[in-house]
ModelCIF file with pLDDT and N, C-alpha, C, O atoms, coordinates in Angstrom:
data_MODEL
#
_entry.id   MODEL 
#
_entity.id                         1 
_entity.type                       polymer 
_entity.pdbx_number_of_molecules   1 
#
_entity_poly.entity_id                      1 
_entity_poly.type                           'polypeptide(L)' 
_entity_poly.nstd_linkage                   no 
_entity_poly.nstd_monomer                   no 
_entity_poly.pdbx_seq_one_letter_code       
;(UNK)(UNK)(UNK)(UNK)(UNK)(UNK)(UNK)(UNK)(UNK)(UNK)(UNK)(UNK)(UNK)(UNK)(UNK)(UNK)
(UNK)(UNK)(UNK)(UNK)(UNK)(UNK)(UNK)(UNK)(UNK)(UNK)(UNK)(UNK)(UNK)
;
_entity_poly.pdbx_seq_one_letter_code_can   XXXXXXXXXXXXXXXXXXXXXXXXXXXXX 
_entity_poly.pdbx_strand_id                 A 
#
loop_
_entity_poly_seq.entity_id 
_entity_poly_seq.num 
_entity_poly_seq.mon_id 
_entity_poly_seq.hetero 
1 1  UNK n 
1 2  UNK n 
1 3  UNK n 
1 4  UNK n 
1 5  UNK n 
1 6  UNK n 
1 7  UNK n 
1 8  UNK n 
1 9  UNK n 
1 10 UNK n 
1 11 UNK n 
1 12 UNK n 
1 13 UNK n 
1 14 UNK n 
1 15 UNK n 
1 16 UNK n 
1 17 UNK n 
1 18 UNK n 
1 19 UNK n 
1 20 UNK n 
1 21 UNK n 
1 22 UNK n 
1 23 UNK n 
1 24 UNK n 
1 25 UNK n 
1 26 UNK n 
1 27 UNK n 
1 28 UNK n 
1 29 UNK n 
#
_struct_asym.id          A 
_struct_asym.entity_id   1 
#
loop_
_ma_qa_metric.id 
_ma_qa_metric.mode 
_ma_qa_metric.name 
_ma_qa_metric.software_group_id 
_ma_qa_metric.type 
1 global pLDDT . pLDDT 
2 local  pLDDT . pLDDT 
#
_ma_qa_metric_global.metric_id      1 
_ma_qa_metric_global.metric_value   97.10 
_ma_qa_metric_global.model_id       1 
_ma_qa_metric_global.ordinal_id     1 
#
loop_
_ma_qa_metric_local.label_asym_id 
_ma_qa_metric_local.label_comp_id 
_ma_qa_metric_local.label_seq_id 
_ma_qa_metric_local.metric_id 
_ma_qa_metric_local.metric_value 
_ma_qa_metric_local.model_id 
_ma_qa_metric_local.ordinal_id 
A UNK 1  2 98.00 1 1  
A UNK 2  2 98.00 1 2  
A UNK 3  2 98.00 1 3  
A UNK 4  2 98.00 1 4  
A UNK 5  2 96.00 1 5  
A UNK 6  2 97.00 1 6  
A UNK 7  2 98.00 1 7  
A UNK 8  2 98.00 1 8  
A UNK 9  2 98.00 1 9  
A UNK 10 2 98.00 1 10 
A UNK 11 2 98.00 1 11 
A UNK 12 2 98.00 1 12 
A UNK 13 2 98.00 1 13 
A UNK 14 2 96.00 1 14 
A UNK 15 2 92.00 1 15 
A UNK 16 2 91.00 1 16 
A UNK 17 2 93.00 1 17 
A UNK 18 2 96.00 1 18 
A UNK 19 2 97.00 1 19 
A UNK 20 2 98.00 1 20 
A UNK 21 2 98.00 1 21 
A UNK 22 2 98.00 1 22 
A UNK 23 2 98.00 1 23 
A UNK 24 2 98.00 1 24 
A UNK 25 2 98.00 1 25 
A UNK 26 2 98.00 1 26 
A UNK 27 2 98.00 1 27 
A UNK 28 2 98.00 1 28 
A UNK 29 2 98.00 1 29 
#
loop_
_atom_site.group_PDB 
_atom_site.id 
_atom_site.type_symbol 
_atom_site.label_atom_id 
_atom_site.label_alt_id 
_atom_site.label_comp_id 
_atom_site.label_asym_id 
_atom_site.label_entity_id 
_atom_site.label_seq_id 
_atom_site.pdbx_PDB_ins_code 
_atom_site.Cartn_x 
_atom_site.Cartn_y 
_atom_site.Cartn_z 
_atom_site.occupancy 
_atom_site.B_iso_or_equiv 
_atom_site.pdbx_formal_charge 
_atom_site.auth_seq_id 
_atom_site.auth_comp_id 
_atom_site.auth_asym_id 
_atom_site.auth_atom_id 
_atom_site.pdbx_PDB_model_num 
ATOM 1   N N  . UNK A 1 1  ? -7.966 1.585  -4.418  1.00 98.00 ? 1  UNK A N  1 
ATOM 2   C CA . UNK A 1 1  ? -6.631 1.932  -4.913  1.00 98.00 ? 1  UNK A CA 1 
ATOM 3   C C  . UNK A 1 1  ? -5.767 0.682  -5.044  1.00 98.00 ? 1  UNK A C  1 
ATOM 4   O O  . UNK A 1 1  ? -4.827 0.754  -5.836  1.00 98.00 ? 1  UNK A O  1 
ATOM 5   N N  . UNK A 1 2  ? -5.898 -0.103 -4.580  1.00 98.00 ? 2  UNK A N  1 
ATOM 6   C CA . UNK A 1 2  ? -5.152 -1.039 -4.589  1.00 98.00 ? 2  UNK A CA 1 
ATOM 7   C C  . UNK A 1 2  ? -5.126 -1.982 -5.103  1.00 98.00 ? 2  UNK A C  1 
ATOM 8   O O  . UNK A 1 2  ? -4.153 -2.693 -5.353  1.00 98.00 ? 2  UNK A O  1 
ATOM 9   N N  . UNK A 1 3  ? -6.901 -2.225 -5.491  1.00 98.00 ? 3  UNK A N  1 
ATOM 10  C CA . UNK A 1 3  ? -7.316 -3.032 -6.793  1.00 98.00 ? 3  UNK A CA 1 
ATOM 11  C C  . UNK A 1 3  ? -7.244 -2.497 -8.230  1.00 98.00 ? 3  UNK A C  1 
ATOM 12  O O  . UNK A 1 3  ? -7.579 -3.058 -9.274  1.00 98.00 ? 3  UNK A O  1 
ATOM 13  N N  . UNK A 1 4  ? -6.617 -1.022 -7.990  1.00 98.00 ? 4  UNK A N  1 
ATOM 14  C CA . UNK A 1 4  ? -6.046 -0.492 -9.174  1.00 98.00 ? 4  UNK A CA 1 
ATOM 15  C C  . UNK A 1 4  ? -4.905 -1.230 -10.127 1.00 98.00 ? 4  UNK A C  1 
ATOM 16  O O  . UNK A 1 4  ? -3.829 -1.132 -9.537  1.00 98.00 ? 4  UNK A O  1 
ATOM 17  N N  . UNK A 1 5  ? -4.786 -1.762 -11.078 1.00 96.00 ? 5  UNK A N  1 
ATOM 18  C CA . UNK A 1 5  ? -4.523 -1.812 -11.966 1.00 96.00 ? 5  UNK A CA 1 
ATOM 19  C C  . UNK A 1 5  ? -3.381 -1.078 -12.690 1.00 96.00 ? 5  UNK A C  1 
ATOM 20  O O  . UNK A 1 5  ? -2.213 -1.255 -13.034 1.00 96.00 ? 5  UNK A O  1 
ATOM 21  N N  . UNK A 1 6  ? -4.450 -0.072 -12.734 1.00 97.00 ? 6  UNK A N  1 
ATOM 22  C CA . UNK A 1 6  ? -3.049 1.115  -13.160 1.00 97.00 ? 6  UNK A CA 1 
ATOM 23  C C  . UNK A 1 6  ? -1.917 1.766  -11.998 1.00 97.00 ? 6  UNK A C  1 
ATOM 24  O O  . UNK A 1 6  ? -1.168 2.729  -12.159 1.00 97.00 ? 6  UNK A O  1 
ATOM 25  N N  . UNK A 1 7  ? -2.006 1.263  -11.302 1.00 98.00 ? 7  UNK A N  1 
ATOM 26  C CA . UNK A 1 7  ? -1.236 1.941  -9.763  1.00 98.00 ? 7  UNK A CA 1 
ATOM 27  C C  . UNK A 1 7  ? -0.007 0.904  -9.776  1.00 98.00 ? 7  UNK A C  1 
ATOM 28  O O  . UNK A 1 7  ? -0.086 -0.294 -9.505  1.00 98.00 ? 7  UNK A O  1 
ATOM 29  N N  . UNK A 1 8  ? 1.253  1.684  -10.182 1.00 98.00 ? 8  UNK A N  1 
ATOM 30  C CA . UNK A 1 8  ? 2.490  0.874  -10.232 1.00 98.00 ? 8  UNK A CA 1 
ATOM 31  C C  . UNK A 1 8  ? 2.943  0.818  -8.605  1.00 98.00 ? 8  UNK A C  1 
ATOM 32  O O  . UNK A 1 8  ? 2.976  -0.105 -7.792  1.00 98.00 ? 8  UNK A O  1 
ATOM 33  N N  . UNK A 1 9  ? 3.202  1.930  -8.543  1.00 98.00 ? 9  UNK A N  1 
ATOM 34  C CA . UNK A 1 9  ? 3.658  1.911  -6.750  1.00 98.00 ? 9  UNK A CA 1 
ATOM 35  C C  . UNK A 1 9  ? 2.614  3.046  -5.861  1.00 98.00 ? 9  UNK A C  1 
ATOM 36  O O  . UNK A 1 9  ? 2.164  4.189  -5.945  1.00 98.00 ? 9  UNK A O  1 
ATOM 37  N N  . UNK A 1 10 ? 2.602  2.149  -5.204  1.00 98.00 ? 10 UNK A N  1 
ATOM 38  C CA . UNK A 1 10 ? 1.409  2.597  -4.062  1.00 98.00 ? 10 UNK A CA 1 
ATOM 39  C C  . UNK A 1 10 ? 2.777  3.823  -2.550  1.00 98.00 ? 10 UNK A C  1 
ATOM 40  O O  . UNK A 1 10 ? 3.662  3.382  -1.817  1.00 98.00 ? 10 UNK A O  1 
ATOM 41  N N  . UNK A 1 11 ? 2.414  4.892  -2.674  1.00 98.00 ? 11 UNK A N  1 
ATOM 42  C CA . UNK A 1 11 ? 3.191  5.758  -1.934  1.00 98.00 ? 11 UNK A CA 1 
ATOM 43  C C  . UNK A 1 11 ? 2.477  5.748  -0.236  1.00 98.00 ? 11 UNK A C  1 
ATOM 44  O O  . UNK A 1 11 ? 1.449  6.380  0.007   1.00 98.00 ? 11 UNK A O  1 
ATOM 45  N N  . UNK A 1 12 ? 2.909  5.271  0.386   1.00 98.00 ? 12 UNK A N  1 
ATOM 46  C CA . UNK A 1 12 ? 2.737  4.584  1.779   1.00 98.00 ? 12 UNK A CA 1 
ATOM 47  C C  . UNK A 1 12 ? 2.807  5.866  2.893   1.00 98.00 ? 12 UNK A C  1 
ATOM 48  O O  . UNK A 1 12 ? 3.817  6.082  3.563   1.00 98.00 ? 12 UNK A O  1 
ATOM 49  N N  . UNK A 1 13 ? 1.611  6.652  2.978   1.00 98.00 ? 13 UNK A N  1 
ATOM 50  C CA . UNK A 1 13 ? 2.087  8.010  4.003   1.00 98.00 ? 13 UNK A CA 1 
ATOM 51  C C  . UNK A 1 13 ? 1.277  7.646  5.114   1.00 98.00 ? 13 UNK A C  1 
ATOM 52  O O  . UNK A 1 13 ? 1.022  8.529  5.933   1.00 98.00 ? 13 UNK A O  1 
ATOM 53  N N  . UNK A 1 14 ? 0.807  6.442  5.294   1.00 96.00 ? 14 UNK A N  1 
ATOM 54  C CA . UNK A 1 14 ? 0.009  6.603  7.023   1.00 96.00 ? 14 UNK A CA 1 
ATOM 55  C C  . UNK A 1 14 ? 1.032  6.675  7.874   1.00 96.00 ? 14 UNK A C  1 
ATOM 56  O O  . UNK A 1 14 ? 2.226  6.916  7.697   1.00 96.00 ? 14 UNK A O  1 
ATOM 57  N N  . UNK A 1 15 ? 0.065  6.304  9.322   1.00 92.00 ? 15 UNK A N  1 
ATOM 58  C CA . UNK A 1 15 ? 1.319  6.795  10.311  1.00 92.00 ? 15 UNK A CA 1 
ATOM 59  C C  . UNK A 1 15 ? 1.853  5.669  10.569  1.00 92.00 ? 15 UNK A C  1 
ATOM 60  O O  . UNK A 1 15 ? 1.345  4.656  10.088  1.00 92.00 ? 15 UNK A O  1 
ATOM 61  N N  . UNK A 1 16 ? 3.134  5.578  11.481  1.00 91.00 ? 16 UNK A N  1 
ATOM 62  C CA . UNK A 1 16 ? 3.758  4.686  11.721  1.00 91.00 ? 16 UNK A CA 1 
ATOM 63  C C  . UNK A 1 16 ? 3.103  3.276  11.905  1.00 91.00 ? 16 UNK A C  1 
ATOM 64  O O  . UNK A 1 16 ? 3.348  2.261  11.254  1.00 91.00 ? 16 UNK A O  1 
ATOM 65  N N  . UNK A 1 17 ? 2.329  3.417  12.803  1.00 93.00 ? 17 UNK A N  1 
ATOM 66  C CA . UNK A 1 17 ? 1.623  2.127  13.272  1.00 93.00 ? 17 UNK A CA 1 
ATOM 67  C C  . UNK A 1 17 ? 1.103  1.115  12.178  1.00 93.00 ? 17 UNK A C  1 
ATOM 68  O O  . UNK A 1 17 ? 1.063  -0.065 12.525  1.00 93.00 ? 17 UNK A O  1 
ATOM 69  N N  . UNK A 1 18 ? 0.716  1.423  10.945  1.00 96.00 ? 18 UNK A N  1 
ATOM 70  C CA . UNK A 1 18 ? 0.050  1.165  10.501  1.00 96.00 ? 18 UNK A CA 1 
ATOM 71  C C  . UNK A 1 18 ? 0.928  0.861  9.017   1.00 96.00 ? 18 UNK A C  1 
ATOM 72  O O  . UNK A 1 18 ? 0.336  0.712  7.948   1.00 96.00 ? 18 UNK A O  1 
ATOM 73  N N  . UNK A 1 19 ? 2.002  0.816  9.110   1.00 97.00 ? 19 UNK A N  1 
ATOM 74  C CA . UNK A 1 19 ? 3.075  1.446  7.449   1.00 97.00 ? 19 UNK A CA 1 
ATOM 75  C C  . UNK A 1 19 ? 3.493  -0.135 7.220   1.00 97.00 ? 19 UNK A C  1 
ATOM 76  O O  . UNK A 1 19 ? 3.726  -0.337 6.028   1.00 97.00 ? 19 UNK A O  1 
ATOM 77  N N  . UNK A 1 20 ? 3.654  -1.342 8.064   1.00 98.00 ? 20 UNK A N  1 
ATOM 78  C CA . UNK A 1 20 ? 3.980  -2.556 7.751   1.00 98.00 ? 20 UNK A CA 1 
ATOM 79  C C  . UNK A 1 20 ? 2.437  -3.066 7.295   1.00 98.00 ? 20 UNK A C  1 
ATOM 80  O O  . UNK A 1 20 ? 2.455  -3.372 6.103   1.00 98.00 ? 20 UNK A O  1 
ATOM 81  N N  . UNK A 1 21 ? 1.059  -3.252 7.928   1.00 98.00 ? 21 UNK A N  1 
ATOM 82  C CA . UNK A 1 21 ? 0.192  -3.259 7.696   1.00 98.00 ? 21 UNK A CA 1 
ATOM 83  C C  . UNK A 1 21 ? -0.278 -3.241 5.918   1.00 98.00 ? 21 UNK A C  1 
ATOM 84  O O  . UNK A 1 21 ? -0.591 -4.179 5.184   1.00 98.00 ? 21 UNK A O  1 
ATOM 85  N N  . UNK A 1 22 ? -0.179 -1.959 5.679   1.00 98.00 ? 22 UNK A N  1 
ATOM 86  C CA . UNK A 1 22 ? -0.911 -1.199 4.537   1.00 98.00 ? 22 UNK A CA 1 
ATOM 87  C C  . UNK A 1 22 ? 0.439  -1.753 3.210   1.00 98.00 ? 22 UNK A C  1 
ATOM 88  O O  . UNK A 1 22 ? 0.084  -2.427 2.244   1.00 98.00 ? 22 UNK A O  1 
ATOM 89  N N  . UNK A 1 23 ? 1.741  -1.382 3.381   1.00 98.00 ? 23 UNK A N  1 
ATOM 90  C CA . UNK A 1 23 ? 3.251  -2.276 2.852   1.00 98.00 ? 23 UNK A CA 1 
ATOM 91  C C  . UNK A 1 23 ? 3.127  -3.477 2.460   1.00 98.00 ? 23 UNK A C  1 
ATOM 92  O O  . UNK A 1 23 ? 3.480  -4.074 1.443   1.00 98.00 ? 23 UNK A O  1 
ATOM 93  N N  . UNK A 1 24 ? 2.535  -3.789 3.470   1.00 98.00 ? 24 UNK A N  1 
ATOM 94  C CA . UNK A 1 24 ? 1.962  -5.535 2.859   1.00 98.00 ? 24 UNK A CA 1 
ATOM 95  C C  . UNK A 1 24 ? 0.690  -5.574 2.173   1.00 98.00 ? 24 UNK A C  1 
ATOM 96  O O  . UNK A 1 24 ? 0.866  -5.986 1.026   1.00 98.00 ? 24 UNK A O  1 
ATOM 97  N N  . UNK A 1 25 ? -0.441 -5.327 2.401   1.00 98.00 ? 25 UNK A N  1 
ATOM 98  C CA . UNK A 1 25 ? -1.424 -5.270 1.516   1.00 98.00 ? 25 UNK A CA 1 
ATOM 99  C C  . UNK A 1 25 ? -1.183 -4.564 -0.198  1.00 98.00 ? 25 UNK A C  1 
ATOM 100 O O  . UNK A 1 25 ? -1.917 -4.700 -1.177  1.00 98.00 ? 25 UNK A O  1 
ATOM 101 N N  . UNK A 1 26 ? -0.056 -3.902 -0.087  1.00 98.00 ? 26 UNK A N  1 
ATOM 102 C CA . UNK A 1 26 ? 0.374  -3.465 -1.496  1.00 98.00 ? 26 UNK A CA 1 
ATOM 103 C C  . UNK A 1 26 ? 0.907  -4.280 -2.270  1.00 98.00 ? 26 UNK A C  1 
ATOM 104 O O  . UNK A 1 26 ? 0.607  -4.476 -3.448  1.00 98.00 ? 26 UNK A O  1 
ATOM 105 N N  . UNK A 1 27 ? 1.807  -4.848 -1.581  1.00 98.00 ? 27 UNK A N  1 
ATOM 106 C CA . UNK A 1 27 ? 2.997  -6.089 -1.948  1.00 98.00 ? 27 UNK A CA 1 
ATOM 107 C C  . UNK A 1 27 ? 1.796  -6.784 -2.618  1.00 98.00 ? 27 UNK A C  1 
ATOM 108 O O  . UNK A 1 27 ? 1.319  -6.553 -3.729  1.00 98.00 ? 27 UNK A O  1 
ATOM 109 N N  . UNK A 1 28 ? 1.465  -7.568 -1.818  1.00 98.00 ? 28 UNK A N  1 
ATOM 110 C CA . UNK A 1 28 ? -0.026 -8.804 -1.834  1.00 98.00 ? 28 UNK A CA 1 
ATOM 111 C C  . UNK A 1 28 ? -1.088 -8.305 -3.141  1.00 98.00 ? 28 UNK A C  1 
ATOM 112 O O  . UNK A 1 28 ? -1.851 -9.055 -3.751  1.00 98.00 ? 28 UNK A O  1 
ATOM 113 N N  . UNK A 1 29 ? -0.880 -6.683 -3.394  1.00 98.00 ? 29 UNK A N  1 
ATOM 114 C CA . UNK A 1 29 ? -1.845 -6.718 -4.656  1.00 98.00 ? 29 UNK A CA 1 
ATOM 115 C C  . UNK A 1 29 ? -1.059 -7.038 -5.653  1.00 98.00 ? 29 UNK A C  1 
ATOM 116 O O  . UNK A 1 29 ? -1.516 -7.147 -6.790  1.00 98.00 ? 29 UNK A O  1 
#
């Protein structure tokens, strides 16, 4: 998903722990 291309914004529903984590790996794609 994230090497998607077509994916403008990535909708961030894990759990807390993990939401700066996954936030940044989106940013970064």
């Amino acid at each position: 998903l994230l090497a998607d291309s077509g994916i403008d914004i990535v909708l961030n529903l894990t759990i807390p722990d993990v939401h700066a984590e996954i936030s940044l790996r989106a940013i970064q794609a």
